[in-house]
Every structure is written in C-alpha cells, then in structure tokens.
Protein backbone atom coordinates (compact mmCIF):
# COMPACT_ATOMS: atom_id res chain seq x y z
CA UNK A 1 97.23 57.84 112.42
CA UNK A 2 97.13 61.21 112.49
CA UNK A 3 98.21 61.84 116.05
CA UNK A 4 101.17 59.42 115.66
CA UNK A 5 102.69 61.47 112.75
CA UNK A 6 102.68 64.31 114.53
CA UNK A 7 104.50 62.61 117.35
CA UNK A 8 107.21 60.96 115.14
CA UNK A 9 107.44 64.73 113.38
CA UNK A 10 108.17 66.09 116.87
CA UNK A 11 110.94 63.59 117.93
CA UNK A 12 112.47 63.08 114.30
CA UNK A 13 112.04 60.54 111.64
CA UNK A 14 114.21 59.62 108.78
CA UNK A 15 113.23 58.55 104.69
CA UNK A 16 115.76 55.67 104.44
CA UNK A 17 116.73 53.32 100.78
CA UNK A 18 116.92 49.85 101.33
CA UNK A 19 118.79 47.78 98.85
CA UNK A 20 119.93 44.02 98.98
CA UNK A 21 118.74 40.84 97.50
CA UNK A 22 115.63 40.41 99.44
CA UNK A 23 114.13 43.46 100.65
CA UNK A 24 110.70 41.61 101.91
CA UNK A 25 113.08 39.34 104.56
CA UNK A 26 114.27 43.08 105.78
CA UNK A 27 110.75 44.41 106.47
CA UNK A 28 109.52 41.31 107.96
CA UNK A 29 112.52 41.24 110.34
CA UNK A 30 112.28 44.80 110.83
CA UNK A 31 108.43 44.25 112.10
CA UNK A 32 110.06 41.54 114.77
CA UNK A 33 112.33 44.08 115.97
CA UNK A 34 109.25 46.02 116.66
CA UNK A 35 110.11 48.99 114.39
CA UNK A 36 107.56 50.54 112.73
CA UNK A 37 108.11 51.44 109.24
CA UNK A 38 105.31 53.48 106.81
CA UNK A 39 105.25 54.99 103.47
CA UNK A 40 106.93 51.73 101.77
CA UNK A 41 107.52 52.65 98.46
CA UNK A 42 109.40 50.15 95.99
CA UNK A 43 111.10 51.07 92.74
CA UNK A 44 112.66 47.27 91.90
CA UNK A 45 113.23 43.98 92.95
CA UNK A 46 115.97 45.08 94.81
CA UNK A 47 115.17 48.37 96.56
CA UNK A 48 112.47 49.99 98.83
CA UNK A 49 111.71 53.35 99.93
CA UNK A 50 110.42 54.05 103.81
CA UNK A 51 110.31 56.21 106.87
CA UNK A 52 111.47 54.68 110.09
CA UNK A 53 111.85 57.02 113.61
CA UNK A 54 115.10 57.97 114.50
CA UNK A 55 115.03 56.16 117.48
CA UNK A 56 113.91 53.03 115.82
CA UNK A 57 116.66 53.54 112.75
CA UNK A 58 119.15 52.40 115.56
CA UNK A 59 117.63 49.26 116.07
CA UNK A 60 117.74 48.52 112.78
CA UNK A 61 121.60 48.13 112.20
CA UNK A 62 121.20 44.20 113.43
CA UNK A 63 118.43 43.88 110.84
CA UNK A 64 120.53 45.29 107.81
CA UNK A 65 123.67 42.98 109.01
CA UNK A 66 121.12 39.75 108.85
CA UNK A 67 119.39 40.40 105.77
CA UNK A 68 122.27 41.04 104.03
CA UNK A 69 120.80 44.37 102.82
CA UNK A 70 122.57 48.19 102.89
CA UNK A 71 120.55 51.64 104.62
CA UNK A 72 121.16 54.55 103.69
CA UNK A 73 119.80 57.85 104.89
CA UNK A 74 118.41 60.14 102.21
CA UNK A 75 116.84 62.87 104.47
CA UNK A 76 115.96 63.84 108.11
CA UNK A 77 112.71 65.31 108.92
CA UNK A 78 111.21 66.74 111.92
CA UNK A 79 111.70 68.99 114.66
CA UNK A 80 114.90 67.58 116.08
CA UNK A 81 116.66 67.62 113.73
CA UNK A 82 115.52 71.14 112.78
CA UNK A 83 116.62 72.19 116.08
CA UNK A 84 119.66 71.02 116.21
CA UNK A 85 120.63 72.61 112.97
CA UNK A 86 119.55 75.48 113.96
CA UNK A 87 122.44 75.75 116.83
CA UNK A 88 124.93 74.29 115.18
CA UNK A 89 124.59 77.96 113.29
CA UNK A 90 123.79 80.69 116.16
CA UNK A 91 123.84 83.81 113.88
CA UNK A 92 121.11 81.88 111.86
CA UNK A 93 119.41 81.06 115.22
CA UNK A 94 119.98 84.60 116.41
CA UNK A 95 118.36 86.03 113.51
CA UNK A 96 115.36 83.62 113.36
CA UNK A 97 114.79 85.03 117.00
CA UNK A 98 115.17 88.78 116.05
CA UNK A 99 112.75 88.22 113.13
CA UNK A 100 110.16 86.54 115.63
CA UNK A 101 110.47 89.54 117.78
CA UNK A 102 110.33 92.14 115.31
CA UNK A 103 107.00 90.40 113.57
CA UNK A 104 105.64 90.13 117.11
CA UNK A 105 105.83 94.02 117.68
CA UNK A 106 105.09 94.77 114.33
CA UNK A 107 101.95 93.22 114.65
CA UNK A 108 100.47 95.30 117.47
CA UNK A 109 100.75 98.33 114.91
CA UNK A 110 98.46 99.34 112.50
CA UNK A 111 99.81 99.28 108.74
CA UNK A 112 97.13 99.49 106.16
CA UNK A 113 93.51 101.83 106.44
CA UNK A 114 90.76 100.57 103.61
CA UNK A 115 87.74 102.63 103.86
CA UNK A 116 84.41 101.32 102.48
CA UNK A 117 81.27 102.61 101.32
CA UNK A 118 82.28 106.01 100.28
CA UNK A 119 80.31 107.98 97.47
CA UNK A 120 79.42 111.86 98.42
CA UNK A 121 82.52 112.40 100.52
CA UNK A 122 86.17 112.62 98.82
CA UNK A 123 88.53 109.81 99.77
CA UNK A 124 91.54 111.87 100.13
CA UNK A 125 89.37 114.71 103.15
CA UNK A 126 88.08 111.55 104.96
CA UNK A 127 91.82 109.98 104.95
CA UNK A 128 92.76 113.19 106.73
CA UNK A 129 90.20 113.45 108.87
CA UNK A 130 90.64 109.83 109.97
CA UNK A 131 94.84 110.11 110.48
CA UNK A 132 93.26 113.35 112.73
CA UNK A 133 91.42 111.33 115.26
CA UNK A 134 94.39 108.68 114.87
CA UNK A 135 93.43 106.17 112.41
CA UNK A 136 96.69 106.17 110.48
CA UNK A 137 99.81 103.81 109.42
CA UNK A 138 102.03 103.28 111.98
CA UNK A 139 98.66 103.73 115.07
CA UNK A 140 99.29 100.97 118.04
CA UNK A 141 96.27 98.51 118.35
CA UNK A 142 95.73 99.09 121.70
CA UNK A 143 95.60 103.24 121.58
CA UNK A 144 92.61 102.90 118.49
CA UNK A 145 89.24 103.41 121.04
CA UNK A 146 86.40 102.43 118.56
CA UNK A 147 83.65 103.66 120.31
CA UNK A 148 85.39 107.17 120.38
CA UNK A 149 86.81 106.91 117.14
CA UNK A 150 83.42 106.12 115.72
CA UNK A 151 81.63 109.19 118.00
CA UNK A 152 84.28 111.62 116.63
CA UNK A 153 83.69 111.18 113.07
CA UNK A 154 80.44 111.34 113.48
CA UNK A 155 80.77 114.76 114.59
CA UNK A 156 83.51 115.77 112.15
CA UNK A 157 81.68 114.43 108.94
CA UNK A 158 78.15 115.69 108.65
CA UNK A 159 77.43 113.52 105.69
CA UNK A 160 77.49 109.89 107.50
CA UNK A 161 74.85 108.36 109.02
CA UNK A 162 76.61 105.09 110.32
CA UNK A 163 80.44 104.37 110.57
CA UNK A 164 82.30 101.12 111.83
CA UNK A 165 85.95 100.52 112.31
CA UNK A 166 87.58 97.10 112.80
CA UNK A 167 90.75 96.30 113.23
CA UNK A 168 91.58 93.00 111.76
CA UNK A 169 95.31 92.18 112.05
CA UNK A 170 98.03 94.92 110.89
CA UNK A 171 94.35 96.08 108.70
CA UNK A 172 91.99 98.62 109.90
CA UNK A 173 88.52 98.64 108.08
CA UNK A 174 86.65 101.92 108.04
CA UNK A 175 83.10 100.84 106.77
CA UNK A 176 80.90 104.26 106.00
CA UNK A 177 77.27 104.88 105.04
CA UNK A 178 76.44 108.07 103.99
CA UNK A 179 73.50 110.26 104.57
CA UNK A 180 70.81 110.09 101.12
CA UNK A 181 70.59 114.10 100.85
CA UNK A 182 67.11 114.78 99.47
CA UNK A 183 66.64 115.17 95.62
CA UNK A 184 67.48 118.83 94.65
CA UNK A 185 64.61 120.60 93.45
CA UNK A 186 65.94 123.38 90.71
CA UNK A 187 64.86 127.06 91.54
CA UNK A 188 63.30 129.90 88.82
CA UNK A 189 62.07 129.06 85.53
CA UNK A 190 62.00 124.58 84.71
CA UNK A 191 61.12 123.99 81.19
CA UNK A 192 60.84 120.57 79.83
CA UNK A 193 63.11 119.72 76.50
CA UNK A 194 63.74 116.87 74.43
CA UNK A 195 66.64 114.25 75.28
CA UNK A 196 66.70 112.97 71.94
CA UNK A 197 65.48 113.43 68.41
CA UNK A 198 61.77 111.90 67.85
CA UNK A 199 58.52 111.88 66.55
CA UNK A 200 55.68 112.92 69.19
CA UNK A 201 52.97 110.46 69.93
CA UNK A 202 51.38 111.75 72.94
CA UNK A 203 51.43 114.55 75.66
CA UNK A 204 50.39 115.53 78.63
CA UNK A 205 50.91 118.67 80.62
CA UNK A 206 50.51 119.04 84.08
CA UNK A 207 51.92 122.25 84.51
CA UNK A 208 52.97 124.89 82.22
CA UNK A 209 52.17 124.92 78.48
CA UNK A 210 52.44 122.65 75.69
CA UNK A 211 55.11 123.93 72.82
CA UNK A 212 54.25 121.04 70.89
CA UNK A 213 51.66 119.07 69.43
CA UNK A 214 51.11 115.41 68.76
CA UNK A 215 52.92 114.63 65.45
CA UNK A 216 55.44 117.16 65.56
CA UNK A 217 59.29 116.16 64.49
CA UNK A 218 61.17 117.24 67.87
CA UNK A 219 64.79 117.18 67.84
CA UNK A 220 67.38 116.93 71.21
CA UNK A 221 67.08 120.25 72.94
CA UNK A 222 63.81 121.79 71.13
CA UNK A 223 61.79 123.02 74.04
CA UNK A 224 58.67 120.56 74.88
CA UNK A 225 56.45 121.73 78.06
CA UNK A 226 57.24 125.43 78.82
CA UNK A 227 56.51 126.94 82.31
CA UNK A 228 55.68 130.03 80.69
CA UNK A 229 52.81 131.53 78.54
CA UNK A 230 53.53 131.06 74.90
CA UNK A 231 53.76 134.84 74.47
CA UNK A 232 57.21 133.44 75.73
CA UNK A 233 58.34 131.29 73.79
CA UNK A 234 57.28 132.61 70.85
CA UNK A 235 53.50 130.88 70.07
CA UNK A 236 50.79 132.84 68.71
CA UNK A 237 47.91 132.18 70.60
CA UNK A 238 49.57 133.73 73.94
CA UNK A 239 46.03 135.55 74.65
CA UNK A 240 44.58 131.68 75.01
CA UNK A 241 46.72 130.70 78.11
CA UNK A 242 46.66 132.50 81.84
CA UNK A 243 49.62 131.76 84.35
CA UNK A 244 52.39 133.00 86.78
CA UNK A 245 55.77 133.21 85.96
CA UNK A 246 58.43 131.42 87.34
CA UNK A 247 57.08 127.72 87.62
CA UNK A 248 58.75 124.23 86.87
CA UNK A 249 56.68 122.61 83.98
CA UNK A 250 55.79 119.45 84.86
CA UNK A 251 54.31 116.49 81.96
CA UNK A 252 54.78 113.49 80.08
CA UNK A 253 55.69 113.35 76.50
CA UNK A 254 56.02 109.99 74.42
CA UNK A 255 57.75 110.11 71.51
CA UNK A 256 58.60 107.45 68.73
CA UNK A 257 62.02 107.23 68.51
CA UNK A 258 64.86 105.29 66.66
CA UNK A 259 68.37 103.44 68.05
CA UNK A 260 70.58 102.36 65.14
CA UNK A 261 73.95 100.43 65.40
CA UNK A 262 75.97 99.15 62.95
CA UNK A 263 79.07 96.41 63.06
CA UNK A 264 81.15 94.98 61.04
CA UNK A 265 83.09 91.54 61.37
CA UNK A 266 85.23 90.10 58.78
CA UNK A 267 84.80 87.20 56.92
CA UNK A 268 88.60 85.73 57.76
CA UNK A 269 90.09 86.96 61.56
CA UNK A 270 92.00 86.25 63.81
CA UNK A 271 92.09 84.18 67.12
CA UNK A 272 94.82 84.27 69.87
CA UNK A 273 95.52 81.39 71.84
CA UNK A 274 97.84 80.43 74.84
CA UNK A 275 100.66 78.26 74.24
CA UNK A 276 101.09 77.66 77.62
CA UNK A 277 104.29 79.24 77.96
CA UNK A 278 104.16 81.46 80.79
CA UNK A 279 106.74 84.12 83.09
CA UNK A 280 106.03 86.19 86.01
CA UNK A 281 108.19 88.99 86.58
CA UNK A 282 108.41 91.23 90.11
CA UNK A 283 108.87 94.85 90.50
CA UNK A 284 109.60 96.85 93.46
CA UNK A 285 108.74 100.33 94.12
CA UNK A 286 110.03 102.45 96.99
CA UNK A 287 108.91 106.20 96.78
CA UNK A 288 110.18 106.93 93.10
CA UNK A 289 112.29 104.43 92.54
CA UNK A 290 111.55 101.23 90.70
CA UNK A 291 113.53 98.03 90.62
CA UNK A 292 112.95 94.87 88.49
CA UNK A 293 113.95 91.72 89.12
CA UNK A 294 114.70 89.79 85.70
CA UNK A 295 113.77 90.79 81.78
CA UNK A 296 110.68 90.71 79.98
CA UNK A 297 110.06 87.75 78.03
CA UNK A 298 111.01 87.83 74.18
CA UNK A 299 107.56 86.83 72.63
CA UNK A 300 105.94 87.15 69.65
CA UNK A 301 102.59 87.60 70.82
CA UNK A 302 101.68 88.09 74.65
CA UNK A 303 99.18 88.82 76.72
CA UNK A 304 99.77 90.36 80.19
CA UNK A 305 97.82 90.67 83.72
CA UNK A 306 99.16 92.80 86.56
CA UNK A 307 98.15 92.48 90.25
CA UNK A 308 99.82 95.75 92.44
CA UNK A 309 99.96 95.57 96.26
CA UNK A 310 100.13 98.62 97.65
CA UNK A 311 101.95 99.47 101.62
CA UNK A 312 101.98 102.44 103.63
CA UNK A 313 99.54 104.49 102.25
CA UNK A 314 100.61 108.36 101.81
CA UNK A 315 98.97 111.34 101.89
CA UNK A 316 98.28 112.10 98.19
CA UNK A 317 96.61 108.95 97.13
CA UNK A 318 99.72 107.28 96.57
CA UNK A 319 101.40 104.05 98.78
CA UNK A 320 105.41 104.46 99.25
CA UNK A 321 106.06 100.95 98.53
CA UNK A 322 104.36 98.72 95.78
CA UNK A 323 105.07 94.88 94.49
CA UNK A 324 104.02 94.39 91.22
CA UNK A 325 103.73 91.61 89.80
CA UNK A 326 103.44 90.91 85.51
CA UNK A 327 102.67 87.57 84.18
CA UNK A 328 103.22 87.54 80.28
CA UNK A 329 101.33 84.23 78.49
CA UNK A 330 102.84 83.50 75.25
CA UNK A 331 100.05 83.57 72.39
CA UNK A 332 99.66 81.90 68.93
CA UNK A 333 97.03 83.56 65.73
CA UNK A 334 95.04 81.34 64.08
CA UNK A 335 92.80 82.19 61.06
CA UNK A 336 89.47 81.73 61.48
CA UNK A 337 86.93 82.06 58.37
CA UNK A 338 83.67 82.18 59.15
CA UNK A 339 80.77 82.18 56.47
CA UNK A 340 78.92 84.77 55.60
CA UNK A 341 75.40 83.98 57.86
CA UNK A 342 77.74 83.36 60.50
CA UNK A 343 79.50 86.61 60.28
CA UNK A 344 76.44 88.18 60.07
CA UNK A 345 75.03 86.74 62.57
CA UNK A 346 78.02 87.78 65.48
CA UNK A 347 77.95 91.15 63.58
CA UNK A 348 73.91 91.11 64.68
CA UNK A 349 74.76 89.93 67.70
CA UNK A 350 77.07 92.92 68.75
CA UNK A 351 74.90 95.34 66.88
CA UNK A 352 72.23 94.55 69.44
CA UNK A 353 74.31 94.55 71.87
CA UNK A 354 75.40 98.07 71.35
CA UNK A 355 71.38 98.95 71.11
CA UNK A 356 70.90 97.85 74.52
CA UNK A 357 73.87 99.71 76.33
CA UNK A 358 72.67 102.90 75.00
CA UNK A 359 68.84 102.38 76.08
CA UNK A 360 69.15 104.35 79.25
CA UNK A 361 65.80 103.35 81.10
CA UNK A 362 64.63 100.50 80.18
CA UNK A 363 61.61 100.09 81.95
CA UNK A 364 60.04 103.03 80.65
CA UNK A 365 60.29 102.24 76.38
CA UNK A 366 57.52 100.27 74.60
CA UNK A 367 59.19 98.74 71.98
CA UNK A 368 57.89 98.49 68.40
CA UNK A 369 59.57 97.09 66.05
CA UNK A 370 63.19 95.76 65.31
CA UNK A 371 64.58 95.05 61.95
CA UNK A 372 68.48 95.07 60.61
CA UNK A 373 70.31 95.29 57.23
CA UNK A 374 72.45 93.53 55.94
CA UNK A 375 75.80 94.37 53.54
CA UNK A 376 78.90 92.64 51.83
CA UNK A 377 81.74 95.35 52.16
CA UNK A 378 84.63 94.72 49.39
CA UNK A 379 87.42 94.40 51.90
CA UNK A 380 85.69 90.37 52.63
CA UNK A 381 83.79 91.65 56.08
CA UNK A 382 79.94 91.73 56.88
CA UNK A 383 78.34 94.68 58.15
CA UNK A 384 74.58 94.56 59.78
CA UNK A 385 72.89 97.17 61.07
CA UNK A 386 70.41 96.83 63.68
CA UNK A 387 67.63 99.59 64.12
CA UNK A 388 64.85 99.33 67.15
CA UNK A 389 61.80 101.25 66.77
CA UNK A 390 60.21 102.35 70.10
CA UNK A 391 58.14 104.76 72.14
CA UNK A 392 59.23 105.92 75.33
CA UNK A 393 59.03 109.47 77.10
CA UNK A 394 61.43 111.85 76.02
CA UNK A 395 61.29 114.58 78.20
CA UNK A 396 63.66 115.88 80.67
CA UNK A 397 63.81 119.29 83.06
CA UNK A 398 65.96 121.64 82.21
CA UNK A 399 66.39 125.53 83.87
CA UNK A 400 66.77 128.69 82.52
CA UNK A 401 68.42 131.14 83.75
C-alpha cells in the first residue's frame, strides 16, 4: 500500500468531487474501467470525495457521461505536477536551484563551536585558543584534522586531561575533561574556628590545642583548635602545653546547634491560571540592532517564556545574530481561601523546606529534635516557624597570616 502511494505521488494524482444522483453507480463503473480510486470520503447522498491518478482521471470522462454525474478537480498532488509548475515560472525555478547550491556549500563549513565539560579553564581563553588551531565559524569540514586538533590543545592547555572534537553537521562539539588539581594544602599558621554559632558537645584535638572546652557557648568565627600554645591565644595555663610554631591544627568539634525558618502564607491568595489564549512573537537581532515582527499582546495578566538561538558566535561572548522568540499565555486570578490548618500546614511545609537548603552537609548532622510554632498575624495570614535541633561538627580551617 505503501509502495503504491509513493508511485502514484511520483507520477501525479488528483482529489476529485463527485456529484450526481447516484454516486455508488459511478464508483462501481469506475472499478470496471479499471481505475483505481482510494480515500472515498462522502459528505451526502449526492456527493463523494476521492483520489484517482492522473492518468486514470482520463479514463474516467466516459464514466461521468454514463452515470449522469459531474467531476471536478479540487487539487493536484504529486511530483508532476510540482514540476511542471515549477517551469512554467523559471526565476522561481532558478532560485530554488541557487538556494540548493548555496545550502550545499554552506554545509561543508563549519558555523557553530559548543564546548563541553569546562570548569577550571575560562570559556572565553579556550574559544581563542581553539579559533588558533582553527576551530572557528566559518572553518571548512574537510581542513578540521581531529587527531591534530586534539594533539595541539593538548599541548596548549595544561589543564586537560582528555579532549574530543566532532563535527556533526554545520556543529562542531569540543567535549573537555579537565585535570583534578590536588587539594591545596594552606601554608603558615591553620587554626580551626567556628562556622556557626553553637553549643559544644564534644572535642577532639589531633593537633594543636584546644581553646575550648565541652559546654562552652561558641559563636561563628571564635577560634576552636589553635595550632599554637595558649600563651598565644591568650589562655592561662600556657606553661601546661609544649609545641612548634607554625602547624595546621587539626580536630573534630561537635557542637549542638539550631536552624530556624519562619513563613508566612495567607489565609485568602491568589492563583493564576491559563486561559488558553496564547501569542508568539519573533525578534531578530543582527549586531546591535533589533527588529520585531508584530506587537505585544494587550493582556491583563501574562505569563511569558523565551527560547534565544544564538549564530555566529563572536569573540566577546556574544553571537551577531539571535532569533528570539516570546510566547505570552493570557492568565486569570482566582481567590483561593484556605483554612487555617491548611495554611499552616503549606507555611510548615516551606519552612522545612527552607531548613533543608541551608543544611550544608548533610551526612555529617545527627539530628535531635524538631519542633515549630505556630501564629495568627492580624493581616488574615499564618506564620509557622520551624526550628531543628542538631549536632554536627562545626569546625572549619582557617589561616592566619
């Protein structure tokens, strides 16, 4: 079936009405003819929709006269009739050529670079060192060697361990992975201080000397494990501790500490929704020059997403020519009033929420206990506040100069 619409595609068929008294007699005689017809469609008693060849169409004209029925052609499909159209109008025919040709060069040229993978190195030096051994807008296909390409950068950029470029249509992919430099170790004096206010539960020193003991209030900064003698730091039993100078204080300290968020949501708020009215504008921009094609919609409420394609990449992080396109979705408020529990309970909800983003490492706190208070503010809105109760170490390395 498949196989014998794209034959009747490539020779030319025609969507034909049928209307007369008895379109049935008209197909049946049509079938004796030895025409094939498909895609009957019929809208009355009197009148069919179908697809015949073109070369069959002509032995229909006996068929119409004997049935008593009238044909009419509503459209010609296939390539043909295409072709024919197509020189009846030679600058048209001319220009589909040109356009063929030009797309057919264009596409042995390079015209867009996306690098992947970069972290350490800055995008903009490793653009210029790529247009430098030739990876660039505008490079041929065949003049891009990726074995040498690869070998050169390489050598050029000390901080990759692997590069690959492909070249996948007009799109050449620069895929990087970067050297893991070793962990820098911090020279001279290395003190441990506090990251955040607590309440110390336990520590333990594994080089340098304690400045705290086990119950003592510590607030962010206050110094924790010192690498030096206490003498100091200012401590008082200085004659008690032995020790070189100039050593990174190493230890744990555990500390119970507090995280405290507070939301609010109001009792009555409200919720946007899509009408389903909808328009997409398009904007062109060449160098510094925008154009737009039609007006921004005249709506109430809207809500708008942007998508920007970006060609020929220049030098300064910028492309030359960008097509934006803006889709603005018409919405509608509606008031929703929610109870009190259950404005409490979304206000609990993002309270929580909020706990967890700020919670840093999480695989290193012991939680406690978690407990949350609840208000009525005058204005007709909720407010809970959420407070977690945990022990985790609190220490971090810091130098001194």
């Amino acid at each position: 079936m498949l196989i014998q619409r794209i034959w009747f595609f490539l020779r030319g068929y025609l969507v034909i009405l049928v209307k007369g008294p008895h379109p049935e007699q008209f197909l049946n005689a049509a079938i004796g003819q030895g025409v094939r017809l498909w895609d009957i469609q019929r809208f009355g008693p009197d009148w069919l929709l179908c697809k015949v060849g073109a070369q069959g169409f002509k032995k229909l004209r006996p068929v119409f006269r004997k049935t008593r029925c009238q044909g009419r052609i509503k459209r010609r499909i296939g390539l043909t009739f295409g072709l024919r159209r197509i020189t009846k109008r030679p600058v048209l025919f001319l220009g589909i050529v040109v356009c063929l040709a030009v797309g057919y060069i264009l596409s042995g040229f390079v015209w867009f670079v996306e690098v992947e993978g970069l972290q350490q190195i800055e995008p903009d030096s490793f653009r210029t060192t790529l247009e430098g051994v030739g990876v660039r807008a505008g490079a041929r296909r065949e003049d891009l060697d990726r074995q040498a390409i690869e070998n050169e950068l390489l050598k050029q950029e000390t901080l990759i361990a692997w590069v690959s470029l492909k070249v996948k249509g007009t799109v050449a992919v620069v895929q990087v992975v970067e050297k893991e430099l070793p962990e820098t170790i911090p020279q001279g004096v290395v003190n441990i201080i506090a990251a955040k206010d607590g309440l110390i539960q336990k520590i333990l020193v594994l080089k340098g000397y304690a400045a705290v003991t086990e119950g003592d209030t510590v607030h962010k900064g206050d110094l924790l494990i010192s690498a030096n003698p206490p003498a100091l730091f200012g401590g008082s039993n200085s004659s008690a501790y032995s020790g070189t100078l100039g050593i990174q204080a190493q230890g744990l300290v555990e500390a119970r500490v507090w995280y405290e968020s507070s939301e609010t949501v109001p009792i009555v708020s409200t919720t946007w929704q899509p009408t389903g009215k909808k328009r997409t504008l398009w904007s062109f921009r060449i160098g510094n020059h925008q154009f737009n094609l039609g007006k921004k919609p005249n709506y109430a409420k809207s809500k708008t997403s942007r998508l920007v394609k970006e060609w020929l990449p220049c030098r300064n992080g910028k492309s030359f020519v960008e097509v934006i396109r803006n889709r603005y979705f018409e919405v509608v408020g509606t008031a929703v009033t929610r109870t009190k529990s259950e404005a409490a309970q979304v206000a609990a909800t993002k309270a929580w929420q909020e706990i967890e983003k700020s919670i840093t490492a999480k695989e290193g706190i012991r939680e406690l206990a978690r407990s949350q208070l609840i208000s009525e503010e005058a204005q007709g809105a909720v407010t809970v506040t959420a407070i977690l109760e945990a022990i985790e170490d609190i220490g971090v390395s810091a130098g001194t100069e």
